[in-house]
N, C-alpha and C. Protein backbone atom coordinates (compact mmCIF):
# COMPACT_ATOMS: atom_id res chain seq x y z
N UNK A 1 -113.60 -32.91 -128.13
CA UNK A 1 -112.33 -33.42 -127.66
C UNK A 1 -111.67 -34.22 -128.77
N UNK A 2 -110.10 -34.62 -128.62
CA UNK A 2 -109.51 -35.40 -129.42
C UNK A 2 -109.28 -36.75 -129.08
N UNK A 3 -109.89 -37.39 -129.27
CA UNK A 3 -108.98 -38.70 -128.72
C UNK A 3 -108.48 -39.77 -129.86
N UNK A 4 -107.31 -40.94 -129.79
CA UNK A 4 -106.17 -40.96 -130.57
C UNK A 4 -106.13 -42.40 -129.70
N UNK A 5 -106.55 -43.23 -130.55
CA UNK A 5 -105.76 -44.88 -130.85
C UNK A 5 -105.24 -45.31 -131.54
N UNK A 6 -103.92 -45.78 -131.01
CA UNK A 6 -102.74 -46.23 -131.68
C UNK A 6 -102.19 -47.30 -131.07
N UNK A 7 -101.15 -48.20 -131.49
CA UNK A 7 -101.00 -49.62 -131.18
C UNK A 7 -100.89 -50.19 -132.38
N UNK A 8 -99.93 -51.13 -131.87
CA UNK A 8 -99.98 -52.37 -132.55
C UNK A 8 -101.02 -53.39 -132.55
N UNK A 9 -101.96 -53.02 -131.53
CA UNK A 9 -102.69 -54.04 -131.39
C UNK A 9 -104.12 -53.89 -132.22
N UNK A 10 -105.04 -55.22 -131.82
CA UNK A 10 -106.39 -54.58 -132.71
C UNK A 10 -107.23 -54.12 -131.88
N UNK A 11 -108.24 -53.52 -132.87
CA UNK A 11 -109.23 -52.68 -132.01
C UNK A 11 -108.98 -51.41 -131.82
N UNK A 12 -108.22 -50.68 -132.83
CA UNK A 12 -108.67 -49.39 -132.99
C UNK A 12 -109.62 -48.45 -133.31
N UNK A 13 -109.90 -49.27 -134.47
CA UNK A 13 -111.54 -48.47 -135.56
C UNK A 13 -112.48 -49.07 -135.03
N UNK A 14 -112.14 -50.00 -134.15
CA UNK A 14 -113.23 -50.86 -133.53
C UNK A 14 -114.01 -50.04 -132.32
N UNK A 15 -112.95 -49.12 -132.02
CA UNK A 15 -113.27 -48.82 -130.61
C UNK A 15 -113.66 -47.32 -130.98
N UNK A 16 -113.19 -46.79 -132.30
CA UNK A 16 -113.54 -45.69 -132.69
C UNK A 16 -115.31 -45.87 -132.86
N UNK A 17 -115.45 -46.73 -133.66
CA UNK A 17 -117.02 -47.48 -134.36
C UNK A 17 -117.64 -47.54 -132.99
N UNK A 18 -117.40 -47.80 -131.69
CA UNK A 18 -118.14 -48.16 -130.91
C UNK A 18 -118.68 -46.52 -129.85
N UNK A 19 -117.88 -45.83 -130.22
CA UNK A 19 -118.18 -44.43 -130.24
C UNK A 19 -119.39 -43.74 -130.52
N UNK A 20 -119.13 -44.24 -131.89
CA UNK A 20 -120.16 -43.72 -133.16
C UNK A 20 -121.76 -44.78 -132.65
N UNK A 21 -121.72 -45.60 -132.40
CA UNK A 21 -122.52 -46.73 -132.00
C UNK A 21 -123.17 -46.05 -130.27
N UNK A 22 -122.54 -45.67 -129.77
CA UNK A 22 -123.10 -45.28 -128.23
C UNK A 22 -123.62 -44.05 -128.79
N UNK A 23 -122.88 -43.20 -129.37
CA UNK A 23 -123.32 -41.83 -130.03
C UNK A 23 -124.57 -41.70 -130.41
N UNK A 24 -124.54 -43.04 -131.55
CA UNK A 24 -126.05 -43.43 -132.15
C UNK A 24 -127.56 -43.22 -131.26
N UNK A 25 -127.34 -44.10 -130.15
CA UNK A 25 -128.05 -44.12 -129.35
C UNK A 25 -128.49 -42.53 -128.57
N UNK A 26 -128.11 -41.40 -128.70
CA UNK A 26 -128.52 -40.34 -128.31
C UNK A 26 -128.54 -39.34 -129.24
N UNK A 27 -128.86 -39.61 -130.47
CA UNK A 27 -128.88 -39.38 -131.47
C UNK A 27 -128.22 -38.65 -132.13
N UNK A 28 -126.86 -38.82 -131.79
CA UNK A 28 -125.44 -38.30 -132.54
C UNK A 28 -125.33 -38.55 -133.82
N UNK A 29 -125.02 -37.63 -134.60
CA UNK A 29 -124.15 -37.98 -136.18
C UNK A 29 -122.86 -38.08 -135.73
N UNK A 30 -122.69 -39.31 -137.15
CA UNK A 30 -121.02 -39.78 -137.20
C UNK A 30 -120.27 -39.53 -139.03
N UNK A 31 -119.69 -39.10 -138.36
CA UNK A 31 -118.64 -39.01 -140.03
C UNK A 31 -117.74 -40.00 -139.83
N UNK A 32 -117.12 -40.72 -140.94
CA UNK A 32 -115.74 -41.78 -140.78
C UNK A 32 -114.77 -42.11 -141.99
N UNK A 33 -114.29 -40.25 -141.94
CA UNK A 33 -113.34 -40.61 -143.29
C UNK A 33 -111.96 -41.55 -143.16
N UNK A 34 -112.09 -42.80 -144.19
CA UNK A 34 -111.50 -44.06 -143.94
C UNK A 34 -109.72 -43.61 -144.85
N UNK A 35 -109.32 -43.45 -144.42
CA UNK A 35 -107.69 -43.28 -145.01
C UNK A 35 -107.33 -44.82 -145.85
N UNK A 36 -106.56 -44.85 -146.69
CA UNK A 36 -105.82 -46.06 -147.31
C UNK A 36 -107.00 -47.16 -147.29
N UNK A 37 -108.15 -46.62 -147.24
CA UNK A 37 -109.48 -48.05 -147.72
C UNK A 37 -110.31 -47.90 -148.72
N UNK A 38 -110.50 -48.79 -149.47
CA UNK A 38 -111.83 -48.46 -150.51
C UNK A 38 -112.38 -49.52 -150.92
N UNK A 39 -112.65 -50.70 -149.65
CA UNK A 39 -113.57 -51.38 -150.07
C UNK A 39 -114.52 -51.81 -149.46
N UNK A 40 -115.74 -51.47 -150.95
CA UNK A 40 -117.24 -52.13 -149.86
C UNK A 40 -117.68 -53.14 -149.49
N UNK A 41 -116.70 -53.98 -149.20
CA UNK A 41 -116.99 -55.06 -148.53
C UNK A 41 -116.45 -55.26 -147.26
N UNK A 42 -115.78 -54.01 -145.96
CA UNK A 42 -115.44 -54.20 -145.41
C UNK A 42 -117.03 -54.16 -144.78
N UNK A 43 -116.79 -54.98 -143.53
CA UNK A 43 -117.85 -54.56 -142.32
C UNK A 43 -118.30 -53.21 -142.34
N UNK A 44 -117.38 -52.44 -141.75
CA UNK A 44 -118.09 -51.16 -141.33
C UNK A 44 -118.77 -50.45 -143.00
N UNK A 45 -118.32 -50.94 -144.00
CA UNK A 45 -118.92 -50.02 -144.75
C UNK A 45 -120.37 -50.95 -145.06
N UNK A 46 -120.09 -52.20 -144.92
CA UNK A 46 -121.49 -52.89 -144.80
C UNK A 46 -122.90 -52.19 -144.10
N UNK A 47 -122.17 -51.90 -143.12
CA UNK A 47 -123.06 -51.73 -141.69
C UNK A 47 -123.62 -50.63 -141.73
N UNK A 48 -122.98 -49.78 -142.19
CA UNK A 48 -122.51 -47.57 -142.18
C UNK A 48 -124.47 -47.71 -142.79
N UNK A 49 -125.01 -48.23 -143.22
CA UNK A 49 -126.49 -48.16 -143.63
C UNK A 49 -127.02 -48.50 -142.64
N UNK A 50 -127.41 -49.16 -141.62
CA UNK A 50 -128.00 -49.65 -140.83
C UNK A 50 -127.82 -48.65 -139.20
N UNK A 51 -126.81 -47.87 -139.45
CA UNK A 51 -126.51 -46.94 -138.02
C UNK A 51 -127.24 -45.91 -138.55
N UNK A 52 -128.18 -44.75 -137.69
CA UNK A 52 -128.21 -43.64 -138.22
C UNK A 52 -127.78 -42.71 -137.99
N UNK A 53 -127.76 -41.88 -139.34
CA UNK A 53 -126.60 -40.86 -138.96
C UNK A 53 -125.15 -41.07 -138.90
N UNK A 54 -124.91 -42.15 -139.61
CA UNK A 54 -123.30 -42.40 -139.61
C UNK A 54 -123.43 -42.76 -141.42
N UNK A 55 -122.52 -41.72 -141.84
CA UNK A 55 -121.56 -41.74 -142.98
C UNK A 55 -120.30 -42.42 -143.09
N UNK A 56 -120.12 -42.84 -143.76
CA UNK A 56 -118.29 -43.59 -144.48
C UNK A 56 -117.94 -42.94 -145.52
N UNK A 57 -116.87 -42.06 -145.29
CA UNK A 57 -116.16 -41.82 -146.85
C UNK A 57 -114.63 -42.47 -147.12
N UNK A 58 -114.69 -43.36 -147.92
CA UNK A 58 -113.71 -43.90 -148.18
C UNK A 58 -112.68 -43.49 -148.93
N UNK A 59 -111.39 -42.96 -148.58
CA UNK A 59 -110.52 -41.77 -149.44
C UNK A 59 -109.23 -43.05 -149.78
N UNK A 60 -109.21 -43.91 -150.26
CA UNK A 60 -107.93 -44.25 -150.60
C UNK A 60 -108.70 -45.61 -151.99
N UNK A 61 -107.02 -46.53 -151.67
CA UNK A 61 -107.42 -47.66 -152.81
C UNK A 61 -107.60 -48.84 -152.43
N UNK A 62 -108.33 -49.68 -153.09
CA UNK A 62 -108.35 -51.03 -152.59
C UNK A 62 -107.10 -52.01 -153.12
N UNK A 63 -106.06 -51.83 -152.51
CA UNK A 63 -104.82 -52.25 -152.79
C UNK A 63 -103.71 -51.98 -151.81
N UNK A 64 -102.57 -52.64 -151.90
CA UNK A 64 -101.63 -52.56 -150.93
C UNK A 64 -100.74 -50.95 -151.20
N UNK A 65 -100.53 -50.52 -149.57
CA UNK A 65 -99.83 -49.43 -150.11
C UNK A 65 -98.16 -48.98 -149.56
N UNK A 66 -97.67 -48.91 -150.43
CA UNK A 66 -96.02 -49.11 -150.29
C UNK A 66 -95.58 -47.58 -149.55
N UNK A 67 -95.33 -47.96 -147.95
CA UNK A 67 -95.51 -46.50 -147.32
C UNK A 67 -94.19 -45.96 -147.62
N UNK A 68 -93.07 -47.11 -147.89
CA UNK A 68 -91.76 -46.85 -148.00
C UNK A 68 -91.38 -46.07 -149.21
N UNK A 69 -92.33 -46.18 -150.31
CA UNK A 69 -92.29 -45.10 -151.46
C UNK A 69 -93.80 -45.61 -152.11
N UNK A 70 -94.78 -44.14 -151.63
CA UNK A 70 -96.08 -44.35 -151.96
C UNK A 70 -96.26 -44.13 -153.40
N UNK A 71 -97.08 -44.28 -154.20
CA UNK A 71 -98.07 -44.10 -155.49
C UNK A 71 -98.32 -42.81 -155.48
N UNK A 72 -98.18 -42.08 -155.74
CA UNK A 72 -98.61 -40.48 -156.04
C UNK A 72 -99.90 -39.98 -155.90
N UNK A 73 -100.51 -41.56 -156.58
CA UNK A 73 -101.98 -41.68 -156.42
C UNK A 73 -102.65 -41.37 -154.94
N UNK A 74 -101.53 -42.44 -154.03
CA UNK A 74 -102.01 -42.46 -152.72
C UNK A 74 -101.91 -41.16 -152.03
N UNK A 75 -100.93 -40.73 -152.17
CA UNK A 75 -100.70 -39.32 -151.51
C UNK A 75 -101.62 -38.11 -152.40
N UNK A 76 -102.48 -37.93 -153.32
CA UNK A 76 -102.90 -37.38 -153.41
C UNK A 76 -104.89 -37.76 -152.89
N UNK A 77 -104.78 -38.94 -152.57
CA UNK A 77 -106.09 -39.66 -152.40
C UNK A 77 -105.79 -39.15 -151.13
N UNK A 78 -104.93 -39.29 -150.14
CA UNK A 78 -104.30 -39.11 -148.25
C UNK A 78 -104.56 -37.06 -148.04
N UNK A 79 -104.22 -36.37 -149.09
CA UNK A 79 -104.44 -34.85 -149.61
C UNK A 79 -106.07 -34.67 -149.51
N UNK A 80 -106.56 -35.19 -150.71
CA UNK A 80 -108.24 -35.21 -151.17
C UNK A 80 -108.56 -35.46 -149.21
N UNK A 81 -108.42 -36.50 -148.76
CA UNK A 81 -109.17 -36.90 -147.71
C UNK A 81 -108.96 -36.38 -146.85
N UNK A 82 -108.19 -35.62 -146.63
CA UNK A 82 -107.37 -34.27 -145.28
C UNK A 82 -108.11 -33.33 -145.91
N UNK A 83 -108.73 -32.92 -146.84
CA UNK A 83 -109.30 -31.72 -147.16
C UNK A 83 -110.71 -32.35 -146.68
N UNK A 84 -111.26 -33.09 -147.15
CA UNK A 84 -112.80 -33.87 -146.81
C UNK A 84 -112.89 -33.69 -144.92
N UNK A 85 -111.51 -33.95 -144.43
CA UNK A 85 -111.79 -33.77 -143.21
C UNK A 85 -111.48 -32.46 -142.58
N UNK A 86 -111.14 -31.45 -142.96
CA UNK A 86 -111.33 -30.37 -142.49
C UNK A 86 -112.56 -29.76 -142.89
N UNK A 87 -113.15 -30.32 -143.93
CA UNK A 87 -113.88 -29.19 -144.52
C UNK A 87 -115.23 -29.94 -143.37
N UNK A 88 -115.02 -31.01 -143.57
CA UNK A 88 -116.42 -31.69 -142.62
C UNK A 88 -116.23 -31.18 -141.21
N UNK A 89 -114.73 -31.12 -140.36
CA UNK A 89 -114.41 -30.33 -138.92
C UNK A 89 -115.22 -28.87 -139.38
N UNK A 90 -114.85 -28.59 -139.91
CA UNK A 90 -115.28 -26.98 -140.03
C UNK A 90 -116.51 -26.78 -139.99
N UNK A 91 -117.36 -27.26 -140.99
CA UNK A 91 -118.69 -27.36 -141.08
C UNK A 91 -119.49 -27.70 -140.40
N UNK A 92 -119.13 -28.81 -139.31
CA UNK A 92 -119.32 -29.25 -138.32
C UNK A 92 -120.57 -30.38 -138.54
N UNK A 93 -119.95 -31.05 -139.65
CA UNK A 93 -120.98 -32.09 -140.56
C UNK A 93 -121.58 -33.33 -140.07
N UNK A 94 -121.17 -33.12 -138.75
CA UNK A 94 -121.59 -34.64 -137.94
C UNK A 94 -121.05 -34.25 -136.12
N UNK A 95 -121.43 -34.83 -135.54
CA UNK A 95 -121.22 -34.49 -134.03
C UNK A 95 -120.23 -34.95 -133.83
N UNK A 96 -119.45 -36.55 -134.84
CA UNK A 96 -117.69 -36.89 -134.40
C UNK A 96 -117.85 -37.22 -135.54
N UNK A 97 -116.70 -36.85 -135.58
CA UNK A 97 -115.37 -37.32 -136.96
C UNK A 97 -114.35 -38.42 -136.60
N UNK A 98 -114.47 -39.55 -137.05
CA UNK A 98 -113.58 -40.49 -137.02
C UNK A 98 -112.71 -40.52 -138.14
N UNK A 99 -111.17 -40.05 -137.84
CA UNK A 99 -110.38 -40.08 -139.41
C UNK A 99 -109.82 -41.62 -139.09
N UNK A 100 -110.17 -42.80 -139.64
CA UNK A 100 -109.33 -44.21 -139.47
C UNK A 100 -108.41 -44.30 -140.16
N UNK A 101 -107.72 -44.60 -139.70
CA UNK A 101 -106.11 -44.52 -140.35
C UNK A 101 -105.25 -43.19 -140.56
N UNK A 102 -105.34 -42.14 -140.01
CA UNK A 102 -104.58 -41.44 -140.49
C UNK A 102 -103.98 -41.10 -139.55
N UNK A 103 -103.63 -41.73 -138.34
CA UNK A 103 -101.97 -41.89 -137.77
C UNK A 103 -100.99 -42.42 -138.38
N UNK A 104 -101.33 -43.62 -139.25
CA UNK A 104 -100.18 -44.26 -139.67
C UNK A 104 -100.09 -43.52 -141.33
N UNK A 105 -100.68 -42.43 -141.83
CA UNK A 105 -100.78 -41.70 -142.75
C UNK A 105 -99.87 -40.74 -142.08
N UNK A 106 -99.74 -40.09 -141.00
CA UNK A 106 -99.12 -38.77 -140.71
C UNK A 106 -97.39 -39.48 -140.37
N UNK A 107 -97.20 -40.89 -139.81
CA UNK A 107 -96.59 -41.51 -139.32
C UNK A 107 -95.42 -41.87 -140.51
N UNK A 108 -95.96 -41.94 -141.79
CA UNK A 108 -95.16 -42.63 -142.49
C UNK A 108 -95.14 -40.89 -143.65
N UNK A 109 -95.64 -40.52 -143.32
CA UNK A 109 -94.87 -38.46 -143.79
C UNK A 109 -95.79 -38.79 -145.25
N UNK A 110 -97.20 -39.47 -145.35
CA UNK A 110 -98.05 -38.90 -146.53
C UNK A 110 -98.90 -37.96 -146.51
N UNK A 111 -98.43 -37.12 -145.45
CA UNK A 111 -99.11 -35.77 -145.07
C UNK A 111 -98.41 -35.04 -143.72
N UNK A 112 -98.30 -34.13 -144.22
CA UNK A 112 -97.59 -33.63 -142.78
C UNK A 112 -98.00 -33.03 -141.52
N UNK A 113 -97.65 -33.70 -140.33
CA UNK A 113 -97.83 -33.90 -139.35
C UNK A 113 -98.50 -32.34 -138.42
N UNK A 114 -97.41 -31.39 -138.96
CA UNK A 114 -97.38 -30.33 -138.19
C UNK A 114 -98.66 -29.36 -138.67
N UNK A 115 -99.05 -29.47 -139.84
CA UNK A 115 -100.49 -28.85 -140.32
C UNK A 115 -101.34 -29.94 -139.84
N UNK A 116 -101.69 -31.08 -140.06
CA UNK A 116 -102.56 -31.73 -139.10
C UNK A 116 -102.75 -31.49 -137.66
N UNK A 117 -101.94 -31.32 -136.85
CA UNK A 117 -101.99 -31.15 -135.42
C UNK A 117 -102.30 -29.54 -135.13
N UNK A 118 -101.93 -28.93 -136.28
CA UNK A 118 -101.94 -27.42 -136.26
C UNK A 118 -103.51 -27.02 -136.12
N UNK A 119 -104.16 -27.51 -137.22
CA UNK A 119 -105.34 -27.88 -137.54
C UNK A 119 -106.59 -27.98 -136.67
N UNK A 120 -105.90 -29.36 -135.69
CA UNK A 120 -106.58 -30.04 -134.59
C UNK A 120 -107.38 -29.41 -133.80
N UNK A 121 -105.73 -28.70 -133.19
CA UNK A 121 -105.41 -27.63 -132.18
C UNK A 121 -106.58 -26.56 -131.73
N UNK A 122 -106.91 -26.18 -133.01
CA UNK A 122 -107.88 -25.27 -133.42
C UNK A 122 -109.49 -25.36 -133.27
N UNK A 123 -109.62 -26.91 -133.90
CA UNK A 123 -111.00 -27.34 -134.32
C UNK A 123 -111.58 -28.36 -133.01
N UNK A 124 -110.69 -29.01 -132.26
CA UNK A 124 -110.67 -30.13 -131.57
C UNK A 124 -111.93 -30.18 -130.20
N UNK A 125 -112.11 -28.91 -129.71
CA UNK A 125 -113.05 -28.42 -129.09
C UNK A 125 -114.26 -28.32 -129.53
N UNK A 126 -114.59 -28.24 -130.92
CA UNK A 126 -116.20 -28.02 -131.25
C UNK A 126 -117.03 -28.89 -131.75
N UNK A 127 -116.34 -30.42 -131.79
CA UNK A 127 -117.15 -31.56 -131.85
C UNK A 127 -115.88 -32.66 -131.38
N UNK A 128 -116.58 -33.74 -131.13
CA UNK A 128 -115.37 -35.16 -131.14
C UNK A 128 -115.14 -35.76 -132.58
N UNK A 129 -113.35 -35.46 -132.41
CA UNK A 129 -113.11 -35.91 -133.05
C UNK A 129 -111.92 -37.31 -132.56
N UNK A 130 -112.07 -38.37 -133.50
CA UNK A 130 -110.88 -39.62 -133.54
C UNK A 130 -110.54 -39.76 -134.24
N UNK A 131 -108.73 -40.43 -134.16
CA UNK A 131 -108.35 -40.45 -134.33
C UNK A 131 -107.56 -42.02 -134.03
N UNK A 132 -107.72 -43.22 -135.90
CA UNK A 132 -107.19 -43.87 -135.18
C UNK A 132 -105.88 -44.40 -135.98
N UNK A 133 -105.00 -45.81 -135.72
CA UNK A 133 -103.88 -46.49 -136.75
C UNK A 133 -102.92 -46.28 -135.66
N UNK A 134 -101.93 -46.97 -136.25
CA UNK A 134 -100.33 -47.53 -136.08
C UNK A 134 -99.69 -46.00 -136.07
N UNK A 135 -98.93 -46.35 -134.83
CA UNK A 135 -97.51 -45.16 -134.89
C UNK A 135 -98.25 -43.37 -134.67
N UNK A 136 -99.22 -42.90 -133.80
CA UNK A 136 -99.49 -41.51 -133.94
C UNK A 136 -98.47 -41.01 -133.61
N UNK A 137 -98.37 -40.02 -134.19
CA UNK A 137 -97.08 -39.35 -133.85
C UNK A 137 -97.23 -38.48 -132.47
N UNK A 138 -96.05 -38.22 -131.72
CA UNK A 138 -95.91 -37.22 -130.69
C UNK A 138 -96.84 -35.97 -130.52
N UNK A 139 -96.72 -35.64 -131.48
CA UNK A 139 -97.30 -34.00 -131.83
C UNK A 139 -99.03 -33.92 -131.93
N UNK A 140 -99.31 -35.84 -131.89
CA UNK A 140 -100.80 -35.61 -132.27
C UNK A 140 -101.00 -35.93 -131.00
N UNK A 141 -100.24 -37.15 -130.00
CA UNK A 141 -100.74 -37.55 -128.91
C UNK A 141 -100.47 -36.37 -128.00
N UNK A 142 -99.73 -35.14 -127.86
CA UNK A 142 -99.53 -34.29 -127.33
C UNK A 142 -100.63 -33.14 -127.34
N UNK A 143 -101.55 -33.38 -128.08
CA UNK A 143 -102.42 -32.65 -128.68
C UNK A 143 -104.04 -32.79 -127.68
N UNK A 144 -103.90 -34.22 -127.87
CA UNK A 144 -105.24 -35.21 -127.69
C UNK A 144 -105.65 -35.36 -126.52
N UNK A 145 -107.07 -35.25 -126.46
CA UNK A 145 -107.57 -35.18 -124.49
C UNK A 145 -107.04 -36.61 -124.18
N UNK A 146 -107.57 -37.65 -125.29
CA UNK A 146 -107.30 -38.78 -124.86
C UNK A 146 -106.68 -39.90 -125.77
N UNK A 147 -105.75 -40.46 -125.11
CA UNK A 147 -104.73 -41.39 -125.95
C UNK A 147 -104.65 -43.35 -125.61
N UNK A 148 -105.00 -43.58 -126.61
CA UNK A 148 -105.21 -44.58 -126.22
C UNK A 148 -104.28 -45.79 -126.66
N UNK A 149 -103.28 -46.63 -126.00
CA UNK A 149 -102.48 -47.57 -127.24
C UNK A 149 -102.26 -48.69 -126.95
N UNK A 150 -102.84 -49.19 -127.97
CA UNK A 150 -103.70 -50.81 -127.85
C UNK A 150 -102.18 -51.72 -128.79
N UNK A 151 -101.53 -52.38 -127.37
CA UNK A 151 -100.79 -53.62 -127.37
C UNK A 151 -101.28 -54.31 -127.77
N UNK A 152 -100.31 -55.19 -128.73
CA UNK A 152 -100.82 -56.89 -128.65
C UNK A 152 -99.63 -57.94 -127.70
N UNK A 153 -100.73 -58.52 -127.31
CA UNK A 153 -100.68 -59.89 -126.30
C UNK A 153 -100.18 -60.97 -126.93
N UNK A 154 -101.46 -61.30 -127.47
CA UNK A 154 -101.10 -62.32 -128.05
C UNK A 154 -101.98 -62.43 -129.22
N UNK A 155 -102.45 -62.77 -130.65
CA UNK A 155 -102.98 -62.92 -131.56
C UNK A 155 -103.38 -64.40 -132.73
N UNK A 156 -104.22 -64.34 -132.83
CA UNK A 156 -104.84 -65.98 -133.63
C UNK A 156 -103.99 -65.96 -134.70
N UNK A 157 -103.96 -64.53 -135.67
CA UNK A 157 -102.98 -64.76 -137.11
C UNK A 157 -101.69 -65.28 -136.59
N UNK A 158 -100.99 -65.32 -135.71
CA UNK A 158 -99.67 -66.38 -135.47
C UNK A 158 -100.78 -67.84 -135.65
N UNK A 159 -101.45 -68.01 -135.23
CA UNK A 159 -101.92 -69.59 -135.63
C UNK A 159 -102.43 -69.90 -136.81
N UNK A 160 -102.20 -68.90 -137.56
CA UNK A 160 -102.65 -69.14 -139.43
C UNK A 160 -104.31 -69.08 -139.57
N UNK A 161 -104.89 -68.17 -138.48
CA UNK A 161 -106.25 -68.02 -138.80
C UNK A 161 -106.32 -66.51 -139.71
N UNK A 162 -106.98 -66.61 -140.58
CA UNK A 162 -107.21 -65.76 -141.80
C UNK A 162 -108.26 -64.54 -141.11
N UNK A 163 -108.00 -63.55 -141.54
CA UNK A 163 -109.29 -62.62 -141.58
C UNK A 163 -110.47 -62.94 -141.69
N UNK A 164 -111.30 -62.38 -140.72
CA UNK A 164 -112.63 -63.31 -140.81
C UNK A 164 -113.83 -62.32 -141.27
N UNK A 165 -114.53 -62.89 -141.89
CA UNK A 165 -115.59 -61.72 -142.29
C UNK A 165 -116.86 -61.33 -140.80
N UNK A 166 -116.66 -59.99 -140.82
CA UNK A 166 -117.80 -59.42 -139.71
C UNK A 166 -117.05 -59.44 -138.41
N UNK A 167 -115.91 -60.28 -138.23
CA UNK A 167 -115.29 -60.70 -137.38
C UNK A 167 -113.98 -59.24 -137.06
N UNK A 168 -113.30 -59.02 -137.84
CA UNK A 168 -111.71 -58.47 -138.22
C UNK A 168 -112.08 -57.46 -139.71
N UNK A 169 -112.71 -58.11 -140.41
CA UNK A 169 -113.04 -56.79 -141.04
C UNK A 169 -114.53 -56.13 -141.45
């Protein structure tokens, strides 16, 4: 199946990770190609050793990325990692595929939408796959068994609390 969190709010990859984490427990493989991330110091790539059977491939940069006019770099790193994830759908390299971030990758046109969903369409039935980030587009939530979109309420960063380690990332 497909399922697809999106929102402004947090707790997307969180809820993707917790997937992969119940999965664990019945001895599921997890794939989690990470869109626009590349650093090992986030949590999950901390952790990605200690689950078994869960991989992290990290396809982007450790740097800010200007969606309004990307780096060439990025869009070909957002390319590389759409190929990593078909080729892993296809192969059927893990029991779920978590792509993190690449709603707000299809959202902001560093890959196009209509071959991704085209894609999906196809593959979406022969393992779980997620799908998470900001803004999925129509065409993916139209796609997806299940859609999920996580509001924010209310949040601590309005009170000037910083990213916390283990915590947020």
């Amino acid at each position: 199946m497909l399922q697809v969190y999106t929102g402004t709010g947090k707790g997307k990859t969180t809820a993707a990770l917790g997937v992969a984490f119940r999965g664990a427990g019945y001895g599921l493989k997890t794939m989690m190609i990470s869109f626009l991330k590349d650093d090992p110091g986030y949590g999950e790539a901390r952790a990605a050793q200690y689950l078994p059977g869960f991989v992290l491939k990290q396809v982007g940069r450790d740097t800010f990325v200007n969606f309004r006019d990307p780096d060439p770099i990025d869009l070909e790193m957002c390319r590389n990692g759409w190929e990593l994830a078909k080729k892993a759908i296809s192969e059927r390299a893990a029991d779920i595929i978590i792509l993190d971030e690449l709603n707000i990758v299809l959202a902001t046109q560093m890959l196009p939408t209509e071959e991704v969903a085209d894609f999906l369409k196809k593959h979406s039935q022969e393992l779980e796959i997620i799908m998470t980030g900001r803004g999925a587009p129509k065409e993916i939530m139209n796609i997806a068994d299940l859609v999920t979109d996580m509001q924010e309420v209310k949040h601590y960063f309005y009170k000037s609390v910083t990213s916390r380690n283990g915590i947020d990332h």
